[in-house]
N, C-alpha and C. Protein backbone atom coordinates (compact mmCIF):
# COMPACT_ATOMS: atom_id res chain seq x y z
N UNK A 1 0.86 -1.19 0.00
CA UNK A 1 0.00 0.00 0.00
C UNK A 1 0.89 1.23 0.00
N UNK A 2 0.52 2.23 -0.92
CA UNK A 2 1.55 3.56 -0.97
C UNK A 2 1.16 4.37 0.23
N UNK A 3 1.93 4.89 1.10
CA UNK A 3 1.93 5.63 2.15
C UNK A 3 0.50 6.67 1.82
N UNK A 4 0.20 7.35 0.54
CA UNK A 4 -1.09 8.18 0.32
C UNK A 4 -1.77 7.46 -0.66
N UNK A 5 -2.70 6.62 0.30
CA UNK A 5 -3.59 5.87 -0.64
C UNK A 5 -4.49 6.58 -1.46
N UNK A 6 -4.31 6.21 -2.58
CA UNK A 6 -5.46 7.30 -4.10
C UNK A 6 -6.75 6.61 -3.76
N UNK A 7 -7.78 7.08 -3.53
CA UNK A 7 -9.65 6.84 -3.78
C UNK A 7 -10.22 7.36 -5.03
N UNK A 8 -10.91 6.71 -5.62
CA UNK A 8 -11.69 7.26 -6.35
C UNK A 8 -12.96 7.66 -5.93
N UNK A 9 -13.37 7.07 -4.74
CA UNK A 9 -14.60 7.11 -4.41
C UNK A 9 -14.76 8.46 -3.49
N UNK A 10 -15.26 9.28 -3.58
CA UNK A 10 -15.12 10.98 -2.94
C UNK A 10 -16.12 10.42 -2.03
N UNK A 11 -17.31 9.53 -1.56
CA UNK A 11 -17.71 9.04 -0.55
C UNK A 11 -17.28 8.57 0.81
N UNK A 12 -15.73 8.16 0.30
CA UNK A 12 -14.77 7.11 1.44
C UNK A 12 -14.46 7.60 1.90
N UNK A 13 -13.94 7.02 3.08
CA UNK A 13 -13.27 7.47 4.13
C UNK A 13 -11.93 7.31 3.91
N UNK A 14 -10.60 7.59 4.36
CA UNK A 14 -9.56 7.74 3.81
C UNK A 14 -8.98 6.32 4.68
N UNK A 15 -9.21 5.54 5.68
CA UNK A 15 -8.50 4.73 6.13
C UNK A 15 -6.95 5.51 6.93
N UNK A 16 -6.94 6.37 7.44
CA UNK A 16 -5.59 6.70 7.89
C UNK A 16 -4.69 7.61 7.08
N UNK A 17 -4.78 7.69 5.66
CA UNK A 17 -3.91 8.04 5.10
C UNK A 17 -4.55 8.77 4.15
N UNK A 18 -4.68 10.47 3.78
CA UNK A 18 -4.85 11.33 2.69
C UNK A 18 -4.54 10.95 1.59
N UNK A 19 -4.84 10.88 0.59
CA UNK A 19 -4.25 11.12 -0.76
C UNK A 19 -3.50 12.41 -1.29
N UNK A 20 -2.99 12.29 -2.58
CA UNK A 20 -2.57 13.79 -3.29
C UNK A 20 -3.65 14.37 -4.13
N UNK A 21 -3.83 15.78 -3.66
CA UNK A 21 -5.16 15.45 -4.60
C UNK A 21 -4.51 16.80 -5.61
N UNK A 22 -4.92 16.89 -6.86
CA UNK A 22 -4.40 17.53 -8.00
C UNK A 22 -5.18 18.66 -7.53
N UNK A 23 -6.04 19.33 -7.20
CA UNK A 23 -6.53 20.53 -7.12
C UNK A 23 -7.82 20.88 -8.27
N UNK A 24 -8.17 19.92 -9.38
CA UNK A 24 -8.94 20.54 -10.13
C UNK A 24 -10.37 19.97 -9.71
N UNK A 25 -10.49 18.58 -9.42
CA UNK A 25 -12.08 18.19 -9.55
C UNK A 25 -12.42 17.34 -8.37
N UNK A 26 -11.51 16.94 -7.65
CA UNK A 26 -11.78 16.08 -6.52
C UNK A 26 -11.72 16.91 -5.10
N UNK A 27 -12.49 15.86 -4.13
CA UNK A 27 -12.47 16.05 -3.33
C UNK A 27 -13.20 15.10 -2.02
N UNK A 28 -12.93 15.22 -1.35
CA UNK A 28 -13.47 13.94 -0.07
C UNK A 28 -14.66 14.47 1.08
N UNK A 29 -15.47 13.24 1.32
CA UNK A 29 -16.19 13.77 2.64
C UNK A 29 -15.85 13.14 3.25
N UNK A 30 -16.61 12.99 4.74
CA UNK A 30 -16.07 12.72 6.10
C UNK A 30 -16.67 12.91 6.49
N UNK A 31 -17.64 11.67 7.83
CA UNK A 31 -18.74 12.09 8.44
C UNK A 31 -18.22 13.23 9.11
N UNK A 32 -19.58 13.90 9.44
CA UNK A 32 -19.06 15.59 9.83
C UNK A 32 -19.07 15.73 11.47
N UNK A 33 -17.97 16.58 11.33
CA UNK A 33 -17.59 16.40 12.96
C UNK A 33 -18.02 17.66 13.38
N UNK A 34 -18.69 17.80 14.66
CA UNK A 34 -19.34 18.60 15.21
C UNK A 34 -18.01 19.31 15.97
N UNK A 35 -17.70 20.42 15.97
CA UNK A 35 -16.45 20.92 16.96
C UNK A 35 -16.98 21.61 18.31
N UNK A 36 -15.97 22.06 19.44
CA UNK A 36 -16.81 22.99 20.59
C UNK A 36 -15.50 23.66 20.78
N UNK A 37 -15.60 24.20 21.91
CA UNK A 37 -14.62 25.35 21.88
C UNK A 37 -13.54 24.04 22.56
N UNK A 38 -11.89 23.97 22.48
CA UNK A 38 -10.99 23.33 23.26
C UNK A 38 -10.61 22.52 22.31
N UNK A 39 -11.63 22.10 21.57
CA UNK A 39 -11.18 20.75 20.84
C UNK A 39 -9.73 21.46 20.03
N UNK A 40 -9.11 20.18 19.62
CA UNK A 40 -7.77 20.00 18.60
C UNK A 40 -8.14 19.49 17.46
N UNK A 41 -7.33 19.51 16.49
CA UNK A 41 -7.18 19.34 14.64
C UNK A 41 -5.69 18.81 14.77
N UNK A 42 -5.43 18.07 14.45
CA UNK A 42 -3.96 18.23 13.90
C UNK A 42 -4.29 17.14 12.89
N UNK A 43 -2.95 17.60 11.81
CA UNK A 43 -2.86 17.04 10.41
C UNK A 43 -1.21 16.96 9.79
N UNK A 44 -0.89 16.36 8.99
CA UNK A 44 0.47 16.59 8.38
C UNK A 44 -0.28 16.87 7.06
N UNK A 45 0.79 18.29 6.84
CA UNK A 45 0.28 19.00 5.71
C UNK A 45 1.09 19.15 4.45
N UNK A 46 1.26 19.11 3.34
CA UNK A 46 2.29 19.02 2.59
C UNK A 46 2.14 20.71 1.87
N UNK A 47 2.74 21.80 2.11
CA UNK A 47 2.63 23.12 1.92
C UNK A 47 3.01 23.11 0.35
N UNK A 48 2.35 24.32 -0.33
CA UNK A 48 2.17 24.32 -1.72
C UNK A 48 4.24 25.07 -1.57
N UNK A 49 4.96 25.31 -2.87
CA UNK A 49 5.43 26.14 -3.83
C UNK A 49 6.11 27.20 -3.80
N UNK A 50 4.52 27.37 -3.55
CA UNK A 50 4.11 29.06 -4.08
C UNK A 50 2.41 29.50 -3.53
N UNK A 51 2.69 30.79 -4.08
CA UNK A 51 1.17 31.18 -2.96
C UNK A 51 0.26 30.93 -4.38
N UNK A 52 -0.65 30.44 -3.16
CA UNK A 52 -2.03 29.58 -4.33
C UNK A 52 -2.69 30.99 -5.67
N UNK A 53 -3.12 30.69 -6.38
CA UNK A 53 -3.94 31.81 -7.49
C UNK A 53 -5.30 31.98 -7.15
N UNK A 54 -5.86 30.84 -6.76
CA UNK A 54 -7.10 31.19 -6.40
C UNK A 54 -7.34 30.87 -4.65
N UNK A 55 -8.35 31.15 -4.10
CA UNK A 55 -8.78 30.69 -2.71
C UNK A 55 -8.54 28.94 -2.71
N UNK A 56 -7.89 28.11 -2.12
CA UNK A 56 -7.67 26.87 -2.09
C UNK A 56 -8.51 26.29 -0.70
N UNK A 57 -9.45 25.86 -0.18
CA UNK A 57 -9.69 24.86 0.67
C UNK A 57 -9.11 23.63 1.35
N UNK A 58 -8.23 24.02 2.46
CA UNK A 58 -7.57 22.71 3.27
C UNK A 58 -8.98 21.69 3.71
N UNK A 59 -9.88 22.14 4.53
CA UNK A 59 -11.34 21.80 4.49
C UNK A 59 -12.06 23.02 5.12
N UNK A 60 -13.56 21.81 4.72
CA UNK A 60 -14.67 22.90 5.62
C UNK A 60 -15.64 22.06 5.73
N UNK A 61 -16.91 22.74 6.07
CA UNK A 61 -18.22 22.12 6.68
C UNK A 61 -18.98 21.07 5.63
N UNK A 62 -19.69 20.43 6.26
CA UNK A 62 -20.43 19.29 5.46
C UNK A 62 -21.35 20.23 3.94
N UNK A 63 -21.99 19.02 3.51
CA UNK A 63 -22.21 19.53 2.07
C UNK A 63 -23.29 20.38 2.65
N UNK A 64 -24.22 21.07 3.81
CA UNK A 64 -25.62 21.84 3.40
C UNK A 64 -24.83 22.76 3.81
N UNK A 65 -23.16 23.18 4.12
CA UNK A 65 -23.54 24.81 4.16
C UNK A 65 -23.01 25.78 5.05
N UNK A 66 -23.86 24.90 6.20
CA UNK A 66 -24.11 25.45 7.44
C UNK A 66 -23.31 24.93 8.37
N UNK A 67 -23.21 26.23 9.53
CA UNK A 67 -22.20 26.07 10.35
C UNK A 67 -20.90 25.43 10.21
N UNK A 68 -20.23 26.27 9.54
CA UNK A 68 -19.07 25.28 8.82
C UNK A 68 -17.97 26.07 9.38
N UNK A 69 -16.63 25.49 9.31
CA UNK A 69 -15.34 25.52 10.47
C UNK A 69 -13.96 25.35 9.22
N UNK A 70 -14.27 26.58 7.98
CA UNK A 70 -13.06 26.58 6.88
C UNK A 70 -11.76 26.71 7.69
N UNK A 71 -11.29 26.08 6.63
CA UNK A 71 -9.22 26.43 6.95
C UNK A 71 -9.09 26.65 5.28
N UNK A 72 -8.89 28.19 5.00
CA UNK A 72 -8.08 28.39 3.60
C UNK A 72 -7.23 28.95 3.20
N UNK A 73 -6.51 28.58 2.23
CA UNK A 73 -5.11 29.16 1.90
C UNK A 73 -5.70 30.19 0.68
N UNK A 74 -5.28 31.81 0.97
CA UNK A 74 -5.75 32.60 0.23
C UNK A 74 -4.77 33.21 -0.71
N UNK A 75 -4.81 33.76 -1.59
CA UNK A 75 -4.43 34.19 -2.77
C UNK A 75 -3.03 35.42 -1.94
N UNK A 76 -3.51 35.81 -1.09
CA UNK A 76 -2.69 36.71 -0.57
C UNK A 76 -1.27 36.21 0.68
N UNK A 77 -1.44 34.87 0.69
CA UNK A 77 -0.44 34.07 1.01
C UNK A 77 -0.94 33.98 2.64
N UNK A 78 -1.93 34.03 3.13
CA UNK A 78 -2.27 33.93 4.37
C UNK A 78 -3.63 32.73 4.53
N UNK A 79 -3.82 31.98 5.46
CA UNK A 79 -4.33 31.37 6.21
C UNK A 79 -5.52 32.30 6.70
N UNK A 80 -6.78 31.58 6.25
CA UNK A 80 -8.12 32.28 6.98
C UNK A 80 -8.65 31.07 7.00
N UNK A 81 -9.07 31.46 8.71
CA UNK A 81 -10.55 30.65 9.32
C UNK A 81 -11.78 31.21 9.40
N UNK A 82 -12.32 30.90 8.49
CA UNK A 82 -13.71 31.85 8.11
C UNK A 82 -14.21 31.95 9.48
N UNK A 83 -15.15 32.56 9.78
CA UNK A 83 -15.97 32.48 11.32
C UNK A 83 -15.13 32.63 12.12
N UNK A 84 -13.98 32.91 12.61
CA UNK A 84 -13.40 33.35 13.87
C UNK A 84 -12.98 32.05 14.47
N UNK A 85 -13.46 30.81 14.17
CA UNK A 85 -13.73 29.87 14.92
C UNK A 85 -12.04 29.34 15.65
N UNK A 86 -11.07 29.96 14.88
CA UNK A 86 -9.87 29.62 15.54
C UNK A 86 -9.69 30.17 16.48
N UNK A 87 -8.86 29.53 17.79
CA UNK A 87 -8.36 30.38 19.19
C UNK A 87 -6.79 30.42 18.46
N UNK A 88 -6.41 29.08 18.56
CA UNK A 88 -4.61 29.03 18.21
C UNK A 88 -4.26 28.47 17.27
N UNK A 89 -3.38 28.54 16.34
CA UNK A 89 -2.49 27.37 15.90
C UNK A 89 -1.24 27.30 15.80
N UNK A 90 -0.36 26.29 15.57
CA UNK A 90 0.67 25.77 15.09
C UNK A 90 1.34 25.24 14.26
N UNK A 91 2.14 25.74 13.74
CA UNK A 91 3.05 24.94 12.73
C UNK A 91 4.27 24.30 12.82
N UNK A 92 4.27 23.17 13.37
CA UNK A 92 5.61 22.38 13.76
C UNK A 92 5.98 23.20 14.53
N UNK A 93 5.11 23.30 15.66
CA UNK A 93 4.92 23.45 16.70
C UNK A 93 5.24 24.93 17.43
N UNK A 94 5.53 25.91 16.07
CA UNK A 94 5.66 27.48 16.33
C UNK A 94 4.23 28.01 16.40
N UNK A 95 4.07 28.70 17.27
CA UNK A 95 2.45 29.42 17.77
C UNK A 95 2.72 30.63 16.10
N UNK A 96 1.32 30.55 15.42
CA UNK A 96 1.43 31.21 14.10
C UNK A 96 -0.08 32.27 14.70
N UNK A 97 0.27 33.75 14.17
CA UNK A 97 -0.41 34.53 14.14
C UNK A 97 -1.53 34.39 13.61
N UNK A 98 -3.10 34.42 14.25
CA UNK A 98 -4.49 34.08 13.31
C UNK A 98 -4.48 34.97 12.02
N UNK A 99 -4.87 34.54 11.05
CA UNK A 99 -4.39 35.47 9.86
C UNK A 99 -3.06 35.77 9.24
N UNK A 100 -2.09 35.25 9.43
CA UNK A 100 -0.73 35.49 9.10
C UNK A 100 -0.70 34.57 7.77
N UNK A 101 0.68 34.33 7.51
CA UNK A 101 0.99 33.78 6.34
C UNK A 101 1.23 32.07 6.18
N UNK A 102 1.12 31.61 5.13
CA UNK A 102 1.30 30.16 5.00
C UNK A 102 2.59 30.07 4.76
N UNK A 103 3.32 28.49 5.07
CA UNK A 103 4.63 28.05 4.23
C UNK A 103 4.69 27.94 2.81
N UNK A 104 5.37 28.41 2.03
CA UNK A 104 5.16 27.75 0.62
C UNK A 104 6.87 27.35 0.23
N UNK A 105 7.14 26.09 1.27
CA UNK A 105 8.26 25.99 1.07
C UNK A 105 8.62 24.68 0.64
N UNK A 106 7.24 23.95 0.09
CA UNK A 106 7.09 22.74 -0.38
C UNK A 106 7.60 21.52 0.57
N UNK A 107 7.40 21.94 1.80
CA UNK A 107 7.78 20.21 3.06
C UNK A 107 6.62 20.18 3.68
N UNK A 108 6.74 19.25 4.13
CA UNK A 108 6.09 18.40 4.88
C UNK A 108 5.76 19.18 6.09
N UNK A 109 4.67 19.68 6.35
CA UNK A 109 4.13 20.51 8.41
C UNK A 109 3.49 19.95 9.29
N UNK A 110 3.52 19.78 10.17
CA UNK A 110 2.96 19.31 11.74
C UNK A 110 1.41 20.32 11.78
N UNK A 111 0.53 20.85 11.51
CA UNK A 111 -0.36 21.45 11.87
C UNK A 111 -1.19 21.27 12.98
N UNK A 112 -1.22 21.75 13.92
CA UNK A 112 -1.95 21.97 14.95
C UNK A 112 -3.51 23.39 15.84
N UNK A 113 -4.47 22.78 15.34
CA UNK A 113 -5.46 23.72 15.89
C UNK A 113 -6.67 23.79 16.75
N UNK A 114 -6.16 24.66 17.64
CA UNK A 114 -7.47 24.74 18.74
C UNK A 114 -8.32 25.71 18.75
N UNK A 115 -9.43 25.38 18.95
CA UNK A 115 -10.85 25.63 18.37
C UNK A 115 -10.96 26.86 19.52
N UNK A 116 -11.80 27.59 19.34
CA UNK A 116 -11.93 28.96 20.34
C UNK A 116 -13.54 28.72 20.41
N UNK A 117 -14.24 29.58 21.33
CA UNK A 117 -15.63 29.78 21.32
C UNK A 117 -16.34 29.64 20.01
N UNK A 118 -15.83 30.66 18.86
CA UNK A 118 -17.27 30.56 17.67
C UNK A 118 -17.16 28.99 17.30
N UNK A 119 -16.17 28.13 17.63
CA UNK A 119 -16.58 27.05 16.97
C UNK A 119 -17.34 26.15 17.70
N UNK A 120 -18.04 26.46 18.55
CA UNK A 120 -19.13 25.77 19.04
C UNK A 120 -20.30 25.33 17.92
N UNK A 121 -20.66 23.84 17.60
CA UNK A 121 -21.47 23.86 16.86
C UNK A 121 -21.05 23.76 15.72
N UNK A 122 -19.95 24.29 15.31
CA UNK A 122 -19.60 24.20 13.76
C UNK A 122 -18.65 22.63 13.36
N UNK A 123 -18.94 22.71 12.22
CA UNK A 123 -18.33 20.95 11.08
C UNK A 123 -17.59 21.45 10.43
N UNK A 124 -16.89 20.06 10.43
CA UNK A 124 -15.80 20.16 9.27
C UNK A 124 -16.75 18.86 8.81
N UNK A 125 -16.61 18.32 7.29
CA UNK A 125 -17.32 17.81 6.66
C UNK A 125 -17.17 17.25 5.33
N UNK A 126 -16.02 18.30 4.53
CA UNK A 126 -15.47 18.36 3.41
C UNK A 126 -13.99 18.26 3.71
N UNK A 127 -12.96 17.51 2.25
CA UNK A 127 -11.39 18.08 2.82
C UNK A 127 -11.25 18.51 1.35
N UNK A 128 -10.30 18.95 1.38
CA UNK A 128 -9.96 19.88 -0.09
C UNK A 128 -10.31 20.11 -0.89
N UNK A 129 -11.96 20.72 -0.20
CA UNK A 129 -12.51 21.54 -1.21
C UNK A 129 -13.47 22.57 -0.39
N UNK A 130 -14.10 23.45 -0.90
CA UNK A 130 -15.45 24.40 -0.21
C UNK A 130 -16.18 23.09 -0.02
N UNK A 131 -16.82 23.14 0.52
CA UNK A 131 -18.05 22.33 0.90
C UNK A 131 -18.97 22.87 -0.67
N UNK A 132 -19.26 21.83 -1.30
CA UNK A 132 -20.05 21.86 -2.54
C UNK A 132 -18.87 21.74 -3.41
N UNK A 133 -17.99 21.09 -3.07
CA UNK A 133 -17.34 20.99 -4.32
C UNK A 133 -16.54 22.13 -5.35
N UNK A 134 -16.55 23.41 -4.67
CA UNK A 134 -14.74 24.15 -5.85
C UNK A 134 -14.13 24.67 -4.51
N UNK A 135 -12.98 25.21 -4.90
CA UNK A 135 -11.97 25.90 -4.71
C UNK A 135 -10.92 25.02 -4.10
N UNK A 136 -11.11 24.04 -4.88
CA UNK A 136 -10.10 22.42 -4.46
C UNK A 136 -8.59 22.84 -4.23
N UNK A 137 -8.27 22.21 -2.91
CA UNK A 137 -6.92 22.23 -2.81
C UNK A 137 -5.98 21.18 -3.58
N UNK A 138 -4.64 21.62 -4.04
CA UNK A 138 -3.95 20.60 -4.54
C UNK A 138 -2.80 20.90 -3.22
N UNK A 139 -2.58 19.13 -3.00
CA UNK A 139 -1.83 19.06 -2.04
C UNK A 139 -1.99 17.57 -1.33
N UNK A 140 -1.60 17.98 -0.21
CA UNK A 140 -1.35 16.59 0.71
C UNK A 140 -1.51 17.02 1.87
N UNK A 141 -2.63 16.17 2.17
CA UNK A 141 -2.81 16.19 3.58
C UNK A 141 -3.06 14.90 4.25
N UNK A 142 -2.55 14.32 5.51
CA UNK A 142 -2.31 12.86 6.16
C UNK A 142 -2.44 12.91 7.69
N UNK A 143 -3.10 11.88 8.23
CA UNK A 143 -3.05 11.72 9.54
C UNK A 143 -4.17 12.94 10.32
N UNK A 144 -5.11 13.10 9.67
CA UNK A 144 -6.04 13.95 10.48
C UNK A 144 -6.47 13.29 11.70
N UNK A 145 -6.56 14.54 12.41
CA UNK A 145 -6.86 13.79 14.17
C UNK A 145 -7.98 14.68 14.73
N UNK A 146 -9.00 14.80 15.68
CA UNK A 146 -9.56 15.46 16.00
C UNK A 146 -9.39 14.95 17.71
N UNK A 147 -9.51 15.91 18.77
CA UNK A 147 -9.54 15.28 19.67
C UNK A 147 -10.73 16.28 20.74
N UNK A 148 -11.22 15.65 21.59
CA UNK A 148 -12.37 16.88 22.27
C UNK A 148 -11.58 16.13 23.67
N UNK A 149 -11.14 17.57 24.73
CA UNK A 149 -10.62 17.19 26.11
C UNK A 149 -9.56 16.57 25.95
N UNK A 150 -8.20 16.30 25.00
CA UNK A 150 -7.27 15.44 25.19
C UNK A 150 -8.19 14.13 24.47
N UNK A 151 -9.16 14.00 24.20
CA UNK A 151 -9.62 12.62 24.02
C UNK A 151 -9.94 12.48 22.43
N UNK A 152 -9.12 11.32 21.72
CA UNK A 152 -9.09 11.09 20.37
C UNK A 152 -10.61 10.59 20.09
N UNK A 153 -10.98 11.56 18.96
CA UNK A 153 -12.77 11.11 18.81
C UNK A 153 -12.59 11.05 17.31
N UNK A 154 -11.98 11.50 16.38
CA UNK A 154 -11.80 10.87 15.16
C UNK A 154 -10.32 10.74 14.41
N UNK A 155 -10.26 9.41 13.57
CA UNK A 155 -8.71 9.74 13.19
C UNK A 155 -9.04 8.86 11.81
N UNK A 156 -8.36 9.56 10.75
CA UNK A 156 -8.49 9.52 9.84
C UNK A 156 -7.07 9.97 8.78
């Protein structure tokens, strides 16, 4: 089995391991995880290049929409969490400014994020894409973790 198992099926679940996904037409669901304030994200992220051209989607909320918990890499080389819903994060393990800039230094990152108040209530649901399918990320992402209290509640 290759370390990033390829799916065709945008239904599946990833089994542990992300794929690469090209950025034009794919993208994955994931039963949708309800977040609250405390909870953790962490992921190994494979950072683009160069700064993306269009808005790119690391993920976001399930397909209706609503209450959704984006992570996107924007045209202007910065990281936005739509809704506020971030308190902190990390990048291999440096505390990164909310709104600051992404790596585009093409390695491999440790990502780490804790959820603040607005994300009470809100899903993640989709991965590299908007929820409905565009603004697909190309990239790599592996080892998603979610945890509520220290306590592992999804891993994927």
């Amino acid at each position: 089995m290759a370390i990033f198992e390829v799916l065709n099926n945008q239904q599946s679940y990833f089994n542990r391991y992300f794929r690469r996904n090209e950025g034009t037409t794919d993208y994955a669901t994931i039963p949708a995880v309800t977040l609250a304030e405390g909870d953790v994200i962490t992921f190994l992220w494979l950072a683009p290049t160069s700064i993306t051209t269009g808005a790119e989607y690391v993920f976001d909320g399930d397909a209706t929409g609503l209450n959704r918990a984006p992570m996107i890499l924007q045209t202007n080389g910065t990281i936005d969490f739509g809704f506020s819903w971030v308190n902190s994060y990390t990048i291999d393990g440096i505390n990164q400014a909310i709104g600051g800039s992404y790596p585009t230094d093409g390695k491999l990152h440790c990502v780490s994020i804790v959820c603040g108040v607005n994300a009470n209530g809100r899903n993640i649901g989709t991965i590299y894409s908007r929820f409905g399918a565009s603004n697909y990320l190309s990239g790599i992402l592996a080892n998603l973790k979610i945890y509520d209290n220290g306590t592992l509640i999804r891993d994927y």
